[in-house]
Protein backbone atom coordinates (compact mmCIF):
# COMPACT_ATOMS: atom_id res chain seq x y z
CA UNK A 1 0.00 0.00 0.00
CA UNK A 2 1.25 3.54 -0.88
CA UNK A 3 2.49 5.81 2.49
CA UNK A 4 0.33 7.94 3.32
CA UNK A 5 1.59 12.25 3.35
CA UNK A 6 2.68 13.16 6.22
CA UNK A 7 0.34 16.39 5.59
CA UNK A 8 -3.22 15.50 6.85
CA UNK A 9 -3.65 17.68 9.50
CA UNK A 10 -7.06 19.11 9.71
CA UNK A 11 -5.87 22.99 10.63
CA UNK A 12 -2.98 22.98 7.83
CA UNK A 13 -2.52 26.45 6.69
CA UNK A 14 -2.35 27.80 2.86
CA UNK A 15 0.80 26.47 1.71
CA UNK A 16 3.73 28.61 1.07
CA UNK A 17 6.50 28.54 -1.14
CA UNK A 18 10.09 28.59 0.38
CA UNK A 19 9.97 32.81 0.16
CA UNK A 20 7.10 32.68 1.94
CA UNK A 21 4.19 33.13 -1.26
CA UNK A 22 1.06 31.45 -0.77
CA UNK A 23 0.36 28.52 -3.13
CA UNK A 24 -3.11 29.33 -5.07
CA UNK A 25 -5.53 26.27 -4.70
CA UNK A 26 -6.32 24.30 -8.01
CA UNK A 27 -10.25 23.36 -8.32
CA UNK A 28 -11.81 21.00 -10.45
CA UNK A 29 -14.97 19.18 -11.09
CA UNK A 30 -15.49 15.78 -11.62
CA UNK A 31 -17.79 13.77 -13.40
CA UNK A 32 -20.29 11.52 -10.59
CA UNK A 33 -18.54 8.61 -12.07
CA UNK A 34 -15.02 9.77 -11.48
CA UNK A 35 -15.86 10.92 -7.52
CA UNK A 36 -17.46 7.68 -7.15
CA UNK A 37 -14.55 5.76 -7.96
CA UNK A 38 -11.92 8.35 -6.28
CA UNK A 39 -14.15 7.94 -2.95
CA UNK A 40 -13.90 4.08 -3.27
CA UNK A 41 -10.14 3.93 -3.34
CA UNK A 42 -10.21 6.54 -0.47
CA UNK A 43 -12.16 4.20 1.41
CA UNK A 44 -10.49 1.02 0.60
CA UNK A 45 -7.22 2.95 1.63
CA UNK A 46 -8.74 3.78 4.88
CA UNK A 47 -9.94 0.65 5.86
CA UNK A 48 -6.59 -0.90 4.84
CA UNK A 49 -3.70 1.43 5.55
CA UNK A 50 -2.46 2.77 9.42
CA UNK A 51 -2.02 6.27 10.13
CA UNK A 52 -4.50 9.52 9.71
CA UNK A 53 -7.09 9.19 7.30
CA UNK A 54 -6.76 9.33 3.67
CA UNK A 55 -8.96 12.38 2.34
CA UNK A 56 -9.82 13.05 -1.51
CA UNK A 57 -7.45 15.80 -1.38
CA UNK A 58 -4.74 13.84 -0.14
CA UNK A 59 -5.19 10.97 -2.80
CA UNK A 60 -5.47 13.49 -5.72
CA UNK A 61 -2.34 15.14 -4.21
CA UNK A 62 -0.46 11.44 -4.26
CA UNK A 63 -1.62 10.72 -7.63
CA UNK A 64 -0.96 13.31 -9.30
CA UNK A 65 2.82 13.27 -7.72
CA UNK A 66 2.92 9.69 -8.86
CA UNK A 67 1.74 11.28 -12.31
CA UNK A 68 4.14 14.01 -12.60
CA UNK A 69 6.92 11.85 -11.70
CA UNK A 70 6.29 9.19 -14.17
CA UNK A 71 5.27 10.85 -17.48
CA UNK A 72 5.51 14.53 -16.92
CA UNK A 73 8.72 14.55 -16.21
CA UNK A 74 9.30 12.13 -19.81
CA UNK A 75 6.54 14.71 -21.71
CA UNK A 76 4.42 11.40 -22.05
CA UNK A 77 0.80 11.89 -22.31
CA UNK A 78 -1.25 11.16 -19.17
């Protein structure tokens, strides 16, 4: 099972870059399908994995790292 972000803290503050500018948030909408699915793997994480709750946040975060990493970084399509 993946490890879970150290960053699930229910007060975090907007994040900051390292000279102290805040991060704007990305927003998106998703198709019922799509959330349906994303909130299944959130659960099956949660009933699986130890340590704070996975949110959908979190997961899209992880993902999309896991994304970036592996084709961004090559130009590959997603």
């Amino acid at each position: 099972m993946p490890k879970h972000p150290e960053s699930n803290d229910k007060s975090v503050t907007p994040a900051v870059d390292a000279g102290g500018v805040r991060t704007p948030p990305v927003m998106l909408r998703l198709e019922p399908p799509l959330l349906a699915a994303l909130d299944a793997w959130v659960a099956r994480l949660n009933e699986t994995c130890a340590g704070p709750p996975w949110s959908r946040g979190e997961l899209v975060r992880a993902v999309l790292v896991r994304a970036l990493d592996e084709r961004g970084a090559t130009g590959e399509e997603p």
